[in-house]
C-alpha atoms as a PDB file:
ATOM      1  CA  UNK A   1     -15.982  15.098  16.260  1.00  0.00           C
ATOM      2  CA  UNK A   2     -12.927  13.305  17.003  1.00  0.00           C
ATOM      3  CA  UNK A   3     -13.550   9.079  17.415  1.00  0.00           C
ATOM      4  CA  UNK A   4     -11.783   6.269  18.140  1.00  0.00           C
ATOM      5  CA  UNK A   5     -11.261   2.602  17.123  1.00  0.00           C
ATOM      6  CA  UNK A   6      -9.367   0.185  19.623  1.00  0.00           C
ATOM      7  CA  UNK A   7      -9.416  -2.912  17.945  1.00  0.00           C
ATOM      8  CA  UNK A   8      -7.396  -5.201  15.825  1.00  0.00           C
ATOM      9  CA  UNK A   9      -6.825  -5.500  12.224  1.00  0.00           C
ATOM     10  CA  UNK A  10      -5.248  -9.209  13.124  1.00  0.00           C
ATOM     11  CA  UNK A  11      -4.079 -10.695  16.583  1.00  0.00           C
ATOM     12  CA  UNK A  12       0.219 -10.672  16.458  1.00  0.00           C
ATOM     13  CA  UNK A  13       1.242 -14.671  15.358  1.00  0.00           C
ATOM     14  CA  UNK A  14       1.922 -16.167  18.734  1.00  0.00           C
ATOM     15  CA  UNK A  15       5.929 -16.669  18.820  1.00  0.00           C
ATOM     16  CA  UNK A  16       5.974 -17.982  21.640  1.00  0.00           C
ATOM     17  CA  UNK A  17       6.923 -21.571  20.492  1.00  0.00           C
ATOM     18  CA  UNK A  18       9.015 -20.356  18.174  1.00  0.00           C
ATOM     19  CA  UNK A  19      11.090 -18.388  20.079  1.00  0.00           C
ATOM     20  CA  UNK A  20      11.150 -20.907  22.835  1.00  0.00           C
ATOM     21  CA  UNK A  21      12.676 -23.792  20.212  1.00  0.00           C
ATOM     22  CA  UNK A  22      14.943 -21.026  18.661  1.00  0.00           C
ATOM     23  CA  UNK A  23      16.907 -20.144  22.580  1.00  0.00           C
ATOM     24  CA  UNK A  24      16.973 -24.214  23.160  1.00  0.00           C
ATOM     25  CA  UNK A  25      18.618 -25.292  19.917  1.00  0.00           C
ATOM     26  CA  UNK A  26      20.836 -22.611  19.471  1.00  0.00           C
ATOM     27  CA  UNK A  27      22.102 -22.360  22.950  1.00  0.00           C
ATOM     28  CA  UNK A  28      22.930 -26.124  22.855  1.00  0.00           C
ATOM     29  CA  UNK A  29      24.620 -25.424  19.430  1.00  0.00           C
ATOM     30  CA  UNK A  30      26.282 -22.581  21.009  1.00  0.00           C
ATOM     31  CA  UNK A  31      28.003 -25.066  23.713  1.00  0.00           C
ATOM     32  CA  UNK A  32      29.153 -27.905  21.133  1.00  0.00           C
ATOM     33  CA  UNK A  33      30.269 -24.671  18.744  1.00  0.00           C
ATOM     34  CA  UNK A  34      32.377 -23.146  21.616  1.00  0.00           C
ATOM     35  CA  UNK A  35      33.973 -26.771  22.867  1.00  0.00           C
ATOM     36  CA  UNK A  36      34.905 -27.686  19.261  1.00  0.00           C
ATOM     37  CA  UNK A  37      36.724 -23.848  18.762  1.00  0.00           C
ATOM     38  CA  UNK A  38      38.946 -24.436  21.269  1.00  0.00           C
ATOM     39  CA  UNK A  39      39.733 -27.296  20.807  1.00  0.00           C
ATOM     40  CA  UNK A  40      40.590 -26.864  17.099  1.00  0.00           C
ATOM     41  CA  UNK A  41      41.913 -23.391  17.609  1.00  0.00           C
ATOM     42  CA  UNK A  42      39.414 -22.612  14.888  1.00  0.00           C
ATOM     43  CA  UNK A  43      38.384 -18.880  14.799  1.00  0.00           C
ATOM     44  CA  UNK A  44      35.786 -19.169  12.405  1.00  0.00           C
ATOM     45  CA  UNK A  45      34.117 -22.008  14.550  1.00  0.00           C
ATOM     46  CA  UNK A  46      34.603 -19.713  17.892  1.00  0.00           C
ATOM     47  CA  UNK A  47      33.820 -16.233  15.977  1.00  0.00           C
ATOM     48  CA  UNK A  48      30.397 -18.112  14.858  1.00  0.00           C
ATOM     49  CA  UNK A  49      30.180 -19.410  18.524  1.00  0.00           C
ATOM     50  CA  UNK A  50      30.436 -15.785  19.723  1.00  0.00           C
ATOM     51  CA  UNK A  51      27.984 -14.604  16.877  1.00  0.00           C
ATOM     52  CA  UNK A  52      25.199 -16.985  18.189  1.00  0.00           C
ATOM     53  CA  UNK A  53      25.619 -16.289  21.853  1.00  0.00           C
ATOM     54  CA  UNK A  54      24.532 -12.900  20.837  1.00  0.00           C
ATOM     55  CA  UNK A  55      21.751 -14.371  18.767  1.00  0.00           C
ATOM     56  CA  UNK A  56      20.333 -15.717  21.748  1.00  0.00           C
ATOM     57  CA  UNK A  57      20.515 -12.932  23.690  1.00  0.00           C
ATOM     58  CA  UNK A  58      18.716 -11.022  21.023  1.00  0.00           C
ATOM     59  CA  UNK A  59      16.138 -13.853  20.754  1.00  0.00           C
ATOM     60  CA  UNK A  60      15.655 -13.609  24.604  1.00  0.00           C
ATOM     61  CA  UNK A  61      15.378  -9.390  24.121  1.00  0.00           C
ATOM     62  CA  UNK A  62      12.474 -10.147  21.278  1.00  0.00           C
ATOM     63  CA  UNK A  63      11.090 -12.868  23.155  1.00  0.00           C
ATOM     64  CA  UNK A  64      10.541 -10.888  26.031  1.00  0.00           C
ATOM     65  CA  UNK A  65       9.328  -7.667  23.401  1.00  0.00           C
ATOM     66  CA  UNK A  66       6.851  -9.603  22.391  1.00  0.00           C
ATOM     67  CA  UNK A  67       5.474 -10.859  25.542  1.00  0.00           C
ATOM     68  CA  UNK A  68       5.706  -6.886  26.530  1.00  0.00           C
ATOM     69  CA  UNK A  69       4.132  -6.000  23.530  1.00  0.00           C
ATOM     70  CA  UNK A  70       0.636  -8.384  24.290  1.00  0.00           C
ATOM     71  CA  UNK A  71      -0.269  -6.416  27.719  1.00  0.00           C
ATOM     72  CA  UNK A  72      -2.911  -4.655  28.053  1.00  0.00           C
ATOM     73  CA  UNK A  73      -3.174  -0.750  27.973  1.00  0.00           C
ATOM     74  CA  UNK A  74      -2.453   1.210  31.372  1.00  0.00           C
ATOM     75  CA  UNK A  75      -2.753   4.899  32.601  1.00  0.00           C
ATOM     76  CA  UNK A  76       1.081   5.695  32.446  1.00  0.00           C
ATOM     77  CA  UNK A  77       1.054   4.019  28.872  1.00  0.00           C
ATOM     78  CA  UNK A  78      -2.143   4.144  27.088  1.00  0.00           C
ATOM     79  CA  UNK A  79      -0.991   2.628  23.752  1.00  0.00           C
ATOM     80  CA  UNK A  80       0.212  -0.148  25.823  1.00  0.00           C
ATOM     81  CA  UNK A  81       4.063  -1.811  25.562  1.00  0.00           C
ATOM     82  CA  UNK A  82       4.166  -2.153  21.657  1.00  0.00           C
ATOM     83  CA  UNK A  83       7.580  -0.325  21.094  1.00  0.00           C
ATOM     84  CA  UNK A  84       9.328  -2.937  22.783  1.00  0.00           C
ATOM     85  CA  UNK A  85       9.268  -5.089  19.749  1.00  0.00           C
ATOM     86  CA  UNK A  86      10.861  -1.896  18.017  1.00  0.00           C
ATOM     87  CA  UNK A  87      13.627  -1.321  20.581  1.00  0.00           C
ATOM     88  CA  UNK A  88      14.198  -5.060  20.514  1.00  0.00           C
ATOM     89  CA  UNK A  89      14.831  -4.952  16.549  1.00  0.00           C
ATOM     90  CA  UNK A  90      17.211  -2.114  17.381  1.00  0.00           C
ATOM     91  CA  UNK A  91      19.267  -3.807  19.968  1.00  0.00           C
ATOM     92  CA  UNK A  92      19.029  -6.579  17.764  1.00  0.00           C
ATOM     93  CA  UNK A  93      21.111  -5.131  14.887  1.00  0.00           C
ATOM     94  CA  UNK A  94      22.921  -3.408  16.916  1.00  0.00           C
ATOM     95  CA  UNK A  95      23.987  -6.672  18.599  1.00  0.00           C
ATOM     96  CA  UNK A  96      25.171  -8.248  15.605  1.00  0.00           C
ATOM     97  CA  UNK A  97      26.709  -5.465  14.390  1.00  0.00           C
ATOM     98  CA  UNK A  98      29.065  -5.467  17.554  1.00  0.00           C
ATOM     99  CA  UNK A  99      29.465  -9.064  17.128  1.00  0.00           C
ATOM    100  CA  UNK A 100      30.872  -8.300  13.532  1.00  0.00           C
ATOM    101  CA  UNK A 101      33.212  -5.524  14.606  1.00  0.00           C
ATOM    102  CA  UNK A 102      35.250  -7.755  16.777  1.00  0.00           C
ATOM    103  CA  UNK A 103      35.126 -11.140  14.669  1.00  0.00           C
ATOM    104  CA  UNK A 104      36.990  -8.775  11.859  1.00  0.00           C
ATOM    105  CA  UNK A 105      39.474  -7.245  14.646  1.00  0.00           C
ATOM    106  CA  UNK A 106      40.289 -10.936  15.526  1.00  0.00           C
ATOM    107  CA  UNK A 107      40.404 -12.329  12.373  1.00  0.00           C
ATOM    108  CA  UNK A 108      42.750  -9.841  10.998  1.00  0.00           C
ATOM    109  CA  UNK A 109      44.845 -10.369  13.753  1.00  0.00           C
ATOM    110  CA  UNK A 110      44.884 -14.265  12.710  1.00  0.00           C
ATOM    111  CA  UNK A 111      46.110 -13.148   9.045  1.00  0.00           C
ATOM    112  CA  UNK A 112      49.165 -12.065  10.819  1.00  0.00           C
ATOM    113  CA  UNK A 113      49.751 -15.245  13.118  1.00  0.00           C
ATOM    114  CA  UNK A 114      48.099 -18.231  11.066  1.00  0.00           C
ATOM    115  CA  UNK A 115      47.095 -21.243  13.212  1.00  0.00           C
ATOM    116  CA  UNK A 116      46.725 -25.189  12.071  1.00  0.00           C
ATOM    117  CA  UNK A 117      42.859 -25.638  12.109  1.00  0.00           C
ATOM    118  CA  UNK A 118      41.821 -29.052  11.828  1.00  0.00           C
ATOM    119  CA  UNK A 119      38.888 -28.794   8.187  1.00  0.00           C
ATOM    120  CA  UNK A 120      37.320 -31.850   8.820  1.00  0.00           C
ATOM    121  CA  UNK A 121      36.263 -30.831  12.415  1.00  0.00           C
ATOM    122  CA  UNK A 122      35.172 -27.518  11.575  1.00  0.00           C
ATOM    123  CA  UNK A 123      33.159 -28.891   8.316  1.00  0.00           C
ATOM    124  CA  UNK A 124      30.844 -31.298  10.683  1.00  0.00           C
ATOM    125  CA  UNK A 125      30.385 -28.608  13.539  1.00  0.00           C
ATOM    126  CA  UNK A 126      29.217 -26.373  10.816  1.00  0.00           C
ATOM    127  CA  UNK A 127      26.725 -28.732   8.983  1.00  0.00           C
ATOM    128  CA  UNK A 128      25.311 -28.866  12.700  1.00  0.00           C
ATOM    129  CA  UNK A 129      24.914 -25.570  12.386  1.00  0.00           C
ATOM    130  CA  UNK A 130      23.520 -24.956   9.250  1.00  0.00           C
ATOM    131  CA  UNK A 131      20.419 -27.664  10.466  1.00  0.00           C
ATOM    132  CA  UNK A 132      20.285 -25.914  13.694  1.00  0.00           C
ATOM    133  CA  UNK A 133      20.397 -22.301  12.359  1.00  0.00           C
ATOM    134  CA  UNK A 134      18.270 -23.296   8.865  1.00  0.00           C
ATOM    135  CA  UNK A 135      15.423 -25.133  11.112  1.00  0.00           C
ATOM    136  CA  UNK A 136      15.669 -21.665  13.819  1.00  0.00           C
ATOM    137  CA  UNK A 137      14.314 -19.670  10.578  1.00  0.00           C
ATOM    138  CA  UNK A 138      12.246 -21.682   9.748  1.00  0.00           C
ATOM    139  CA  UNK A 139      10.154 -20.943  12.736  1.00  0.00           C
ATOM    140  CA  UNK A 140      10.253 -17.335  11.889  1.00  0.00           C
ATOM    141  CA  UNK A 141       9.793 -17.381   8.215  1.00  0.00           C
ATOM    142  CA  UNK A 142       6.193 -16.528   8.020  1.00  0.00           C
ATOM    143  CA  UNK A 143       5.811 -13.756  10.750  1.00  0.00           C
ATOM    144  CA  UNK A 144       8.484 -11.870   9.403  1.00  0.00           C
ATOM    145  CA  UNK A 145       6.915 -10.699   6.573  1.00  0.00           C
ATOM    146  CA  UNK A 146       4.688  -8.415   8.934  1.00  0.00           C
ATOM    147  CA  UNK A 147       6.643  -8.415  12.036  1.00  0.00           C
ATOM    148  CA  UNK A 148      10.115  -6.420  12.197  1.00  0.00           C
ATOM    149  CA  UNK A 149      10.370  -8.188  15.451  1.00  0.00           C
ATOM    150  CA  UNK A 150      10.414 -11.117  14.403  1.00  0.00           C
ATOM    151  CA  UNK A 151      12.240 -10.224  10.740  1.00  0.00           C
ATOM    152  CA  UNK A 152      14.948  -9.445  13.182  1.00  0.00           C
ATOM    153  CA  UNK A 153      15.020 -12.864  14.798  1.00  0.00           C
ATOM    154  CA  UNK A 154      14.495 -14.160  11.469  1.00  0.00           C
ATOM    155  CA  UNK A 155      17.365 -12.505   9.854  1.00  0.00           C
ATOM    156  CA  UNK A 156      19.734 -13.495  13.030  1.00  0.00           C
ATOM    157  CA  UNK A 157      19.056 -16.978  11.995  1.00  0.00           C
ATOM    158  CA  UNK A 158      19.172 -16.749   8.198  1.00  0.00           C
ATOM    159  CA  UNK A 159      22.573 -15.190   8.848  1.00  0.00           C
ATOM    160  CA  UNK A 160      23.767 -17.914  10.643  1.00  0.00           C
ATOM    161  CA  UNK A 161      22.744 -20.245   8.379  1.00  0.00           C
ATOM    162  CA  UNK A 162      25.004 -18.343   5.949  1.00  0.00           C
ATOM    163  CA  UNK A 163      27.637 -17.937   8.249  1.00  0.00           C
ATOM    164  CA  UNK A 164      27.506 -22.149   8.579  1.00  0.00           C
ATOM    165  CA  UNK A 165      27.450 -22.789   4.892  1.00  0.00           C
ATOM    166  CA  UNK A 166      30.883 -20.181   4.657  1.00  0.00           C
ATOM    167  CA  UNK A 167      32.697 -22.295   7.492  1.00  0.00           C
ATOM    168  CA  UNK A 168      31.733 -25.166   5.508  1.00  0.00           C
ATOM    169  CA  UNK A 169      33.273 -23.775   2.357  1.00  0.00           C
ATOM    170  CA  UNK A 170      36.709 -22.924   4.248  1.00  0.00           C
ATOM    171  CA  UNK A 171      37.082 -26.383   6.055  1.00  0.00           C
ATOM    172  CA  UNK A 172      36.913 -27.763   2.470  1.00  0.00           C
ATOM    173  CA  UNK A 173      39.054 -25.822   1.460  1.00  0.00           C
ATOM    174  CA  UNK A 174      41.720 -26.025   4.218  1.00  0.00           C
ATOM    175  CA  UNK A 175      40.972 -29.862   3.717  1.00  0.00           C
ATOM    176  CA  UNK A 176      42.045 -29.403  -0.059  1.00  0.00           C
ATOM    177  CA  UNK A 177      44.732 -27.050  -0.382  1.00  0.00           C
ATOM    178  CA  UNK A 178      45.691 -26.269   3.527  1.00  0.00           C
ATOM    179  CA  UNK A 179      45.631 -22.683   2.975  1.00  0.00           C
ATOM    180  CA  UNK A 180      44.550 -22.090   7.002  1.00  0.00           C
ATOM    181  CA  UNK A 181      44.492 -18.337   6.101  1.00  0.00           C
ATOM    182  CA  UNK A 182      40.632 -19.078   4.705  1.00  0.00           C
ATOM    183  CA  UNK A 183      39.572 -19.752   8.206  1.00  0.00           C
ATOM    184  CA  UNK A 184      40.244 -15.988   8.938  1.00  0.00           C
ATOM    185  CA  UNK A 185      39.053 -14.495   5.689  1.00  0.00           C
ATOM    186  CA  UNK A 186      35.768 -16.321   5.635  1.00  0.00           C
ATOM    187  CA  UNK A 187      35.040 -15.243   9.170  1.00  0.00           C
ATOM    188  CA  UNK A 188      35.425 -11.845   7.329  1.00  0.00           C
ATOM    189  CA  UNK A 189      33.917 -11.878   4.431  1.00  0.00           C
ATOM    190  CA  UNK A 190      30.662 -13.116   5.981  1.00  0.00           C
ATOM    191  CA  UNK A 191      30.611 -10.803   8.768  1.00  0.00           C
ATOM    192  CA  UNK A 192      30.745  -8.130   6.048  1.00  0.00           C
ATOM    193  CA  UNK A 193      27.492  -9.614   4.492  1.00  0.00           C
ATOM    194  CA  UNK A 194      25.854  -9.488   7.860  1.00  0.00           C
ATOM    195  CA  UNK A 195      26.729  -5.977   8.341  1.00  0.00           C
ATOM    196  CA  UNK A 196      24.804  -5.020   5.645  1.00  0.00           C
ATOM    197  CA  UNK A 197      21.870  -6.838   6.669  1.00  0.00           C
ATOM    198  CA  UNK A 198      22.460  -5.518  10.283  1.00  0.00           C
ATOM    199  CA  UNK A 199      22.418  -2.472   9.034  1.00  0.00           C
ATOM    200  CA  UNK A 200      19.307  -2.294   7.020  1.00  0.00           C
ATOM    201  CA  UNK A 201      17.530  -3.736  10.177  1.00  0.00           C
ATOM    202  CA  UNK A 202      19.023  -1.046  12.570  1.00  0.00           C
ATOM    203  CA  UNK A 203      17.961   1.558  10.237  1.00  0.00           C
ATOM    204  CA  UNK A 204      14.541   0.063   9.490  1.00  0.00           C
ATOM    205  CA  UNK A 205      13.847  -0.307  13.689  1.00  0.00           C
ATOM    206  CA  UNK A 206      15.688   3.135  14.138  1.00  0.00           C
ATOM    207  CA  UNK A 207      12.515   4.721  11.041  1.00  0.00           C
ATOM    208  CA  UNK A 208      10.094   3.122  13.417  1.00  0.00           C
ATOM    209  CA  UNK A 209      11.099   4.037  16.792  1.00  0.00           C
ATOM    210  CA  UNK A 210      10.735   7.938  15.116  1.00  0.00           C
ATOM    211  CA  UNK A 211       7.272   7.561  14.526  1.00  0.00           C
ATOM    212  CA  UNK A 212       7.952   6.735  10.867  1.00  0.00           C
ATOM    213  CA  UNK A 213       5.865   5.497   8.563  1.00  0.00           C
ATOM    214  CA  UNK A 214       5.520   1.471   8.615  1.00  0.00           C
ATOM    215  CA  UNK A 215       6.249   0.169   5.132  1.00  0.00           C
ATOM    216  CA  UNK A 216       3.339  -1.884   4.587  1.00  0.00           C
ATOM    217  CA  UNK A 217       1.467   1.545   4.484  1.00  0.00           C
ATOM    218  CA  UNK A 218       1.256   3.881   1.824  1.00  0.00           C
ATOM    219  CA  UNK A 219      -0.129   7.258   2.694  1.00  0.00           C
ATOM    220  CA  UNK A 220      -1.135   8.143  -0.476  1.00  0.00           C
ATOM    221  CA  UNK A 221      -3.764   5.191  -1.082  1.00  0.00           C
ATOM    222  CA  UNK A 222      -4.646   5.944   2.432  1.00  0.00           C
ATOM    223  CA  UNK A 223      -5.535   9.329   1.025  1.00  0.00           C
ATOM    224  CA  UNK A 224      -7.390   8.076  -2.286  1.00  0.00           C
ATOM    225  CA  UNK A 225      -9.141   5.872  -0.314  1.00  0.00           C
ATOM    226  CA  UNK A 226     -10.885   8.450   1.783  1.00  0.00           C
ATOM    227  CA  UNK A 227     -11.238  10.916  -0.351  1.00  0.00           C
ATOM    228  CA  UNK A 228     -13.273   7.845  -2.481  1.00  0.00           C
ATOM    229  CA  UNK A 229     -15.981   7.102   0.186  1.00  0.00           C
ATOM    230  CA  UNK A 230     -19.152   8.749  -0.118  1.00  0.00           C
ATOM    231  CA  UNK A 231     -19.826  11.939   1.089  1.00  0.00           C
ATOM    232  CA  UNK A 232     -16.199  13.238   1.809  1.00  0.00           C
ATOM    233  CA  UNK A 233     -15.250  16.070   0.382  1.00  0.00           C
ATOM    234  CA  UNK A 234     -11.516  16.455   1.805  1.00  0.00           C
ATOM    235  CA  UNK A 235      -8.842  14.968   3.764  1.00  0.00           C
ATOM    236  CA  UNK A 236      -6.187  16.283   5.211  1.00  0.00           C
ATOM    237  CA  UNK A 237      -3.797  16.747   8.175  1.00  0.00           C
ATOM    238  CA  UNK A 238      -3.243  12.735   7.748  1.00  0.00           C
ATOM    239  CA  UNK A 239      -1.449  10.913  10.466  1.00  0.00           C
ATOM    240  CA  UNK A 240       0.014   7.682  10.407  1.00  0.00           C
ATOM    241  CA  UNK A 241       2.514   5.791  12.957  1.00  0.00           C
ATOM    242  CA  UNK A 242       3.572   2.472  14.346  1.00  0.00           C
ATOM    243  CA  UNK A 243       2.415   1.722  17.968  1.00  0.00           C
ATOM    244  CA  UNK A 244       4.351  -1.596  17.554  1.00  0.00           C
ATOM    245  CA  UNK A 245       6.426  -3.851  14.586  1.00  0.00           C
ATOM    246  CA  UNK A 246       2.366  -4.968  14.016  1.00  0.00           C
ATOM    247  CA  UNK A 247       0.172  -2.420  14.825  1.00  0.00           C
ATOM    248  CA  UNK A 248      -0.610   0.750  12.864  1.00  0.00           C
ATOM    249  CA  UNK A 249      -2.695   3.771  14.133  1.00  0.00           C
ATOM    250  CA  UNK A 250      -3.452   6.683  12.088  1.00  0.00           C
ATOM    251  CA  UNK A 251      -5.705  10.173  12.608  1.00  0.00           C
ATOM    252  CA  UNK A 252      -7.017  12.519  10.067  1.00  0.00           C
ATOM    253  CA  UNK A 253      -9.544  15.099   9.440  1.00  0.00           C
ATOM    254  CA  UNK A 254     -12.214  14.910   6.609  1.00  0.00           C
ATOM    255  CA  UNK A 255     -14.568  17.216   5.382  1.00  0.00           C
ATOM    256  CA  UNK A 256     -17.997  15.863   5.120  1.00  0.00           C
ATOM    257  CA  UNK A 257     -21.291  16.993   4.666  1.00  0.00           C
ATOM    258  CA  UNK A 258     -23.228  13.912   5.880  1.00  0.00           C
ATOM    259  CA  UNK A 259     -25.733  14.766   8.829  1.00  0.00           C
ATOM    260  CA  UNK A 260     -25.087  10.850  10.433  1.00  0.00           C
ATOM    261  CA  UNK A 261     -21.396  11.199  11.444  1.00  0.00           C
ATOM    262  CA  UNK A 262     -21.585   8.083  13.675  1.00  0.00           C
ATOM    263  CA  UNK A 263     -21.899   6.373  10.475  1.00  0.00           C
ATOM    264  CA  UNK A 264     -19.575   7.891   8.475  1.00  0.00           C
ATOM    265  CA  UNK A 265     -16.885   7.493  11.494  1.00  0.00           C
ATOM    266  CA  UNK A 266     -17.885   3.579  11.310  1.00  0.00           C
ATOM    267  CA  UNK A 267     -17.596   3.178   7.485  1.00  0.00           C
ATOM    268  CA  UNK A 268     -14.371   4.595   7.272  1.00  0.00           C
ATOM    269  CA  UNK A 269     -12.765   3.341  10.456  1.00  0.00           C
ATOM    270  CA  UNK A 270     -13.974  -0.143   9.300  1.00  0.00           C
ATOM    271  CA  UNK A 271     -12.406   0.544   6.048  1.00  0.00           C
ATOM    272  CA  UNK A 272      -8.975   1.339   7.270  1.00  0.00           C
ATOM    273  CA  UNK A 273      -8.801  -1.762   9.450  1.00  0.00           C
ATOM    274  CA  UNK A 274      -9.367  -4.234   6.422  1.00  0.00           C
ATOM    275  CA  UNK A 275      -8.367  -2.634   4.266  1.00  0.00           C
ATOM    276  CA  UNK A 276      -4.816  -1.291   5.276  1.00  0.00           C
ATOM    277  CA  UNK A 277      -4.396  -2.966   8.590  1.00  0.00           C
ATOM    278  CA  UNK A 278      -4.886   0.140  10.521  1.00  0.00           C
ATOM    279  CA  UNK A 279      -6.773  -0.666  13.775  1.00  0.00           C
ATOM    280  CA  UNK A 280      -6.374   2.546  15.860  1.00  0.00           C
ATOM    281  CA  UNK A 281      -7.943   5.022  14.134  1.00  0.00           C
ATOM    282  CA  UNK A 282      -9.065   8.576  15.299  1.00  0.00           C
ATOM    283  CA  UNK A 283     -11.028  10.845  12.293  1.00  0.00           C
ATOM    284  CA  UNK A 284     -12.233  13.892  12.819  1.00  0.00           C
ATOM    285  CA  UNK A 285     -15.317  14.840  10.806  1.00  0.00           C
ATOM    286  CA  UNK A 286     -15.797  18.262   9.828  1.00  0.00           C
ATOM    287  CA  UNK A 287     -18.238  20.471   7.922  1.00  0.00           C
ATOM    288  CA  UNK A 288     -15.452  23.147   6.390  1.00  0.00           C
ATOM    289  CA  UNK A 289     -11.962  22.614   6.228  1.00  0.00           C
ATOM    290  CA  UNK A 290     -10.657  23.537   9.317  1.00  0.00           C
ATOM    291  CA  UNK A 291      -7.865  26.380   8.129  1.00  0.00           C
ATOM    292  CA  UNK A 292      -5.698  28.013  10.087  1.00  0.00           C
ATOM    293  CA  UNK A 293      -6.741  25.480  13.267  1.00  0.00           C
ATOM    294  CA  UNK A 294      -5.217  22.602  11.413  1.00  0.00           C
ATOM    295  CA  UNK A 295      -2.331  24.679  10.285  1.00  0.00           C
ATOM    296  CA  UNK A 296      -1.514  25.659  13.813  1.00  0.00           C
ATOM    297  CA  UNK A 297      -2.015  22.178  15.031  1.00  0.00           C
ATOM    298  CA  UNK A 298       0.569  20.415  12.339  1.00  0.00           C
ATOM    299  CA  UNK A 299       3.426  23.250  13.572  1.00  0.00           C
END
């Protein structure tokens, strides 16, 4: 007897806010940023400029995910809009990974024709921006940790941040030696270190977007678990996939030989959602193992 569970484990953190103070600040950073790059002739100043105007278009893209993501089910899509905040992750890294590919092609481009960059501009235009980027984190620092949504918007910020604190290090040391070829190989060497990050989001978004298995689960204490609870005797043909970068839903079948299955269907469904942060759950209870049925149903 197949049954399901509709609600949640925990309501999504309402970003919101944070994404609302995160577009402000850094578009108005993005403007002073921009001004002061051309201006100085600075590329790492205008390659971070460029970096953060595709931050905030991948804030506005999550943003917008997440609003998506808190609408009700429909007919046409009866999970509701909860991939959004996957596909938003995606573009996400694959934003910044764009943004890195052409801050390299420029910069290596300045290696050949150096330009007088003036350090001590650049170094206060990039303390801005590490408060600016630093404080943009901030706001994302706690959802993160359960939201690839907002870990994306998170790490967009973090690598800002760190993309700040490098321009600092190169006006310093244009201010101290005059070597203007740092300016170009900082803007490289931190894009590098983004890339990697980029990439670990892209391919963590990319898992989910397959129907892959969130992280924070592990199928195989899903599996002890069940098999634990009184009464079951089996479990198998165990499903479990992400309806959003917060919500988890999972089916199985389990052999049990309890005559209340209402009950049994409660108990475990009830388990699941505190226990793993599964809140869509669909179990089907069985008396025997359901062979060749289950067999045909997995191929």
């Amino acid at each position: 007897m197949p049954h399901d569970h509709s609600h949640d484990h925990a309501p999504p953190a309402d970003l919101g806010p944070a994404f609302g103070w995160a577009v402000g600040l850094n578009t108005g950073y993005v403007i002073i940023e921009a001004i002061a790059g051309f201006l100085t002739g600075s590329l790492a100043l205008l390659a971070d400029a460029a970096h953060n105007l595709t931050d905030v278009a991948g804030l506005l893209i999550a943003w917008a995910a997440a609003v998506l993501a808190k609408r009700v089910a429909t007919q046409a899509h009866s999970w509701g809009l909860g991939r959004a905040t996957i596909m938003a992750a995606m573009l996400n890294a694959l934003a910044i990974l764009i943004g890195v590919v052409w801050v390299i092609w420029e910069a290596s481009q300045r290696f050949q024709s150096p330009v007088e960059v003036p350090g001590l501009t650049i170094l206060i235009v990039a303390l801005v921006g590490i408060g600016v980027n630093t404080g943009s984190a901030l706001l994302f620092m706690r959802a993160q940790k359960d939201d690839l949504n907002a870990k994306g918007a998170f790490l967009h910020m973090a690598a800002d941040a760190a993309v700040s604190g490098a321009v600092v290090l190169a006006a310093i040391g244009i201010m101290l030696t005059g070597w203007t070829w740092l300016d170009p190989a900082v803007a490289i060497a931190v894009s590098l270190l983004i890339a990697i990050t980029a990439a670990g989001l892209f391919r963590e978004a990319l898992h989910l977007s397959l129907d892959g298995l969130p992280d924070r689960v592990d199928p195989g204490e899903v599996t002890a678990w069940l098999a634990r609870q009184e009464g079951i005797r089996d479990v198998h043909d165990l499903h479990i996939w992400p309806l959003s970068t917060t919500r988890t839903a999972l089916a199985v079948h389990v052999v049990s030989g309890a005559q209340d299955t209402d009950a049994v269907l409660h108990d475990l469904a009830e388990g699941l959602e505190h226990g793993f942060g599964i809140a869509h759950s669909t179990i089907q209870v069985e008396r025997e193992p359901c062979g060749a049925s289950c067999l045909r149903a997995h191929a």
